[in-house]
Protein backbone atom coordinates (compact mmCIF):
# COMPACT_ATOMS: atom_id res chain seq x y z
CA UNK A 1 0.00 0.00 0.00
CA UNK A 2 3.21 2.13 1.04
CA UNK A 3 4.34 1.89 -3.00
CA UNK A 4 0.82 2.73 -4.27
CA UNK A 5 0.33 5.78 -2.28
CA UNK A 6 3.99 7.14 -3.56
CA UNK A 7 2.94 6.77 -6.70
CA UNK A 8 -0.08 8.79 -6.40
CA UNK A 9 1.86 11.45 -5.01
CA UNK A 10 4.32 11.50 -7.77
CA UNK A 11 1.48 11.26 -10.13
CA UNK A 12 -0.19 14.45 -8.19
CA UNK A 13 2.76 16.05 -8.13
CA UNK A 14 3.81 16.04 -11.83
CA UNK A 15 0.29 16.55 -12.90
CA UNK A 16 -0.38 19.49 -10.86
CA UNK A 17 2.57 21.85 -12.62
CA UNK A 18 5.81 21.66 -13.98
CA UNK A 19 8.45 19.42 -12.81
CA UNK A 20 11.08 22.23 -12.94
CA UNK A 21 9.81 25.67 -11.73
CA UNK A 22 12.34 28.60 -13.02
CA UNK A 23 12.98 32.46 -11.07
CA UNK A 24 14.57 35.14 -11.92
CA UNK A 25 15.31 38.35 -9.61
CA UNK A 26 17.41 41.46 -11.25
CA UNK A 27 18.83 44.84 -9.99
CA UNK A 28 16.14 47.17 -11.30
CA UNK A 29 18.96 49.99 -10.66
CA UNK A 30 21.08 48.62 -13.38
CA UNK A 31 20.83 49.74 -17.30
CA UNK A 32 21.37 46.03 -18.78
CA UNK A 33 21.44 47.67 -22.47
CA UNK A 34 25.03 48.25 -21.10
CA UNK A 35 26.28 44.55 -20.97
CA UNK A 36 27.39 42.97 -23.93
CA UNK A 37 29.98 40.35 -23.02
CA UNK A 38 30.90 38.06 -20.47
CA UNK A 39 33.37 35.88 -18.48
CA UNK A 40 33.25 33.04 -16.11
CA UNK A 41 34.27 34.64 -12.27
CA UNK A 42 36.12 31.64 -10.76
CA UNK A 43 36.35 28.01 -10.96
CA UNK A 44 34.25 25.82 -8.54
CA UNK A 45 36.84 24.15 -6.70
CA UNK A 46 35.98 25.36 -3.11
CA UNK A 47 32.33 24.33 -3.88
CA UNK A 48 33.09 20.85 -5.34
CA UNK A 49 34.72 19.59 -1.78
CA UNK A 50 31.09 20.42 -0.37
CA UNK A 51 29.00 18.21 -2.47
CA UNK A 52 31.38 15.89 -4.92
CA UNK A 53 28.54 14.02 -6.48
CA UNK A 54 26.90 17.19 -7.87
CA UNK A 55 30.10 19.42 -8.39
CA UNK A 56 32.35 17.93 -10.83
CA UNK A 57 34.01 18.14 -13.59
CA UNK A 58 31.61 16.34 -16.15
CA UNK A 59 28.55 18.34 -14.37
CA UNK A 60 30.82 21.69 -14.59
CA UNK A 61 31.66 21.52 -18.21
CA UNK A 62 27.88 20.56 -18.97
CA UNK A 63 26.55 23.61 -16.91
CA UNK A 64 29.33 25.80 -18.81
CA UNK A 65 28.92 24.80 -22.27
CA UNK A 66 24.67 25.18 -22.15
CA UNK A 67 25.14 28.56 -20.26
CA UNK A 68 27.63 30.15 -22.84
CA UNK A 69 25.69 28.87 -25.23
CA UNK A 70 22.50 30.12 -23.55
CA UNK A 71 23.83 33.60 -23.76
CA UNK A 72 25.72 33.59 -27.06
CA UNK A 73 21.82 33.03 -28.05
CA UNK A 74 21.30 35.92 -26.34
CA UNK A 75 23.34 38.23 -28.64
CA UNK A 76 26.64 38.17 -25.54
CA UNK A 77 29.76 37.94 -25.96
CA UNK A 78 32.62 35.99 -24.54
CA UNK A 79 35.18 37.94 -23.72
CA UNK A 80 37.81 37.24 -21.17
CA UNK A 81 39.85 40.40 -21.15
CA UNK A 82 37.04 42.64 -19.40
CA UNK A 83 34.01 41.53 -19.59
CA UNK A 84 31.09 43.19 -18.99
CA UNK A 85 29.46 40.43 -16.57
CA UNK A 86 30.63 37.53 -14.53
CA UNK A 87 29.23 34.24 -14.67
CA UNK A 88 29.25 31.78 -10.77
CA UNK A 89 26.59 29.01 -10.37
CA UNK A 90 25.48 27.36 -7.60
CA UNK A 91 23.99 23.56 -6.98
CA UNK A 92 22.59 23.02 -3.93
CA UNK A 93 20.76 19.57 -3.09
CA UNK A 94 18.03 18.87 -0.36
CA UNK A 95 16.69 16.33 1.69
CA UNK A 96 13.03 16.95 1.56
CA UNK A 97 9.93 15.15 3.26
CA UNK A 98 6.31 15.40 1.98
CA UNK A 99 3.48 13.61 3.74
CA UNK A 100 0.71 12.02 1.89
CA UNK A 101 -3.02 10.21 2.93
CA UNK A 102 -3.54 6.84 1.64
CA UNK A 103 -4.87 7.34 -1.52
CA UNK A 104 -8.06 5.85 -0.47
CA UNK A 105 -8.36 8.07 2.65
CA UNK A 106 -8.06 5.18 4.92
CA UNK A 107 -6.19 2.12 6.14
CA UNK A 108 -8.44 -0.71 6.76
CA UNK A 109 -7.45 -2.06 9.94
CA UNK A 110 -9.62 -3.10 13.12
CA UNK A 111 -11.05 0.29 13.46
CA UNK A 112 -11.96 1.01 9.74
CA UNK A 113 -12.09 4.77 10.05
CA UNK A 114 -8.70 5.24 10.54
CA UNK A 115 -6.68 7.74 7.92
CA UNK A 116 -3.13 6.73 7.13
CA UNK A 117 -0.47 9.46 6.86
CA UNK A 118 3.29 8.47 5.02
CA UNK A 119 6.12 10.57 4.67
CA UNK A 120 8.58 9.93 1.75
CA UNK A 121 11.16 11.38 1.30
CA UNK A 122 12.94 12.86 -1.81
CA UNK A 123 15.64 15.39 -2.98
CA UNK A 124 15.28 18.49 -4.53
CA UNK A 125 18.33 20.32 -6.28
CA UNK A 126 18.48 23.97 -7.45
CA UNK A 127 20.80 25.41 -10.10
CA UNK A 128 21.64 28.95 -9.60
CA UNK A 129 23.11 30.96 -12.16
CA UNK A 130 24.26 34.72 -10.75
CA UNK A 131 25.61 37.63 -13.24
CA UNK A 132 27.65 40.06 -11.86
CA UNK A 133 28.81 43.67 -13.18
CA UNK A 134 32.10 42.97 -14.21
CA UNK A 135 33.29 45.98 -12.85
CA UNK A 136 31.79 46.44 -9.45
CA UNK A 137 31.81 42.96 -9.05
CA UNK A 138 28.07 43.10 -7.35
CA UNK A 139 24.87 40.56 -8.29
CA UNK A 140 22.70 42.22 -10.87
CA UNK A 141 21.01 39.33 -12.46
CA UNK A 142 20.09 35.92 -10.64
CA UNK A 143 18.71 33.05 -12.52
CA UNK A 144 17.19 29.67 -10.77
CA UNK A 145 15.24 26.27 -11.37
CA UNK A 146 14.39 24.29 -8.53
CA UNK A 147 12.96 20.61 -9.32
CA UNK A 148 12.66 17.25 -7.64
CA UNK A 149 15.72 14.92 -8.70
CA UNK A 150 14.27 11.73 -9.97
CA UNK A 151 16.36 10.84 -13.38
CA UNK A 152 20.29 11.37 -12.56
CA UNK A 153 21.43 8.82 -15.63
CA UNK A 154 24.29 10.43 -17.16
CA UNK A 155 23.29 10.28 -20.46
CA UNK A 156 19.95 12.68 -19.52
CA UNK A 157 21.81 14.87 -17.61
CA UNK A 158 23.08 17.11 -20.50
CA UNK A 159 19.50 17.56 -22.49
CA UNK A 160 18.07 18.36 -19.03
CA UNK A 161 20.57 20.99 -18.23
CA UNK A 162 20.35 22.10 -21.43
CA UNK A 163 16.78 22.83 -21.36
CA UNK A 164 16.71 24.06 -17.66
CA UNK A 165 19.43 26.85 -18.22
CA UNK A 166 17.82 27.95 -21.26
CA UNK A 167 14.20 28.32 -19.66
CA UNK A 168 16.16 30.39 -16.76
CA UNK A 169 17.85 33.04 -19.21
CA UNK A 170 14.39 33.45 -20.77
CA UNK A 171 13.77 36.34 -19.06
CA UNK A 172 17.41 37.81 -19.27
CA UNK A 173 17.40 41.07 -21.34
CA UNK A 174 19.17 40.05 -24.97
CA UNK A 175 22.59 42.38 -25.36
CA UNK A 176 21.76 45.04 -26.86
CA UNK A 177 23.18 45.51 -30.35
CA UNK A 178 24.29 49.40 -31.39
């Protein structure tokens, strides 16, 4: 019964919105006509002895490769010699706990009115993607998709990224073009 009210959940779950859900938050100070190029700020070493699984080299050169190509969509440029903006992401990975009814309402034991409540657990990972003035070196764009991790097989991992850091630069402004 344990199984078959998990997979309600997950059914309820995916069916009730999107399996990733994508956020943006921007400097509304900052004239973003004026950013044309960009740069990657540091490498992720520091971040990788936190969480190996996550931060590594395969993951980091996927991330990379869809977010350069996210913004050379964009109209940017990549520039390393002073570059208008600076590029750092983030993973970060949860433990989460959601709590569910049968899917009945019920469990049928001796007193047949009782409910039954089950917790599963899951995890849920978040890929941030910050832009920074490449001057003042402050946050003036932040880009994020938070989703439940259920697929991790290698060979989905790159369409998936793909997709989720494109839907998160949807909102960036394209460079402008004089």
């Amino acid at each position: 019964m344990r199984s078959l009210s998990f997979l309600f959940l997950l059914t309820g779950l995916i069916s009730c919105g999107p399996a990733v859900s994508y956020y943006y938050d921007f400097d509304r100070s900052q004239d973003f006509t004026r950013y044309r190029s960009f740069d990657w700020k540091m490498d992720l070493a520091s971040e990788s002895k936190v969480n190996p699984l996550y931060y590594n080299e395969l993951s980091d050169k996927r991330i990379r490769t869809a977010v350069n190509d996210a913004l050379l969509k964009k109209g940017y440029v990549n520039r390393q010699n002073d570059p208008d903006l600076f590029i750092h992401y983030h993973i970060t990975i949860e433990d989460k706990t959601v709590a569910a009814l049968d899917p009945s309402g019920h469990n049928y034991n001796a007193y047949w009115l009782g409910t039954e409540l089950s917790t599963y657990q899951y995890k849920e990972g978040t890929l941030i993607v910050d832009l920074m003035d490449g001057h003042s070196n402050t946050l003036i764009w932040r880009g994020w998709a938070v989703a439940v991790l259920e697929d991790l097989r290698p060979e989905n991992l790159e369409k998936k990224i793909r997709i989720t850091v494109d839907r998160i630069f949807e909102k960036l402004p394209d460079a402008s073009r004089k």
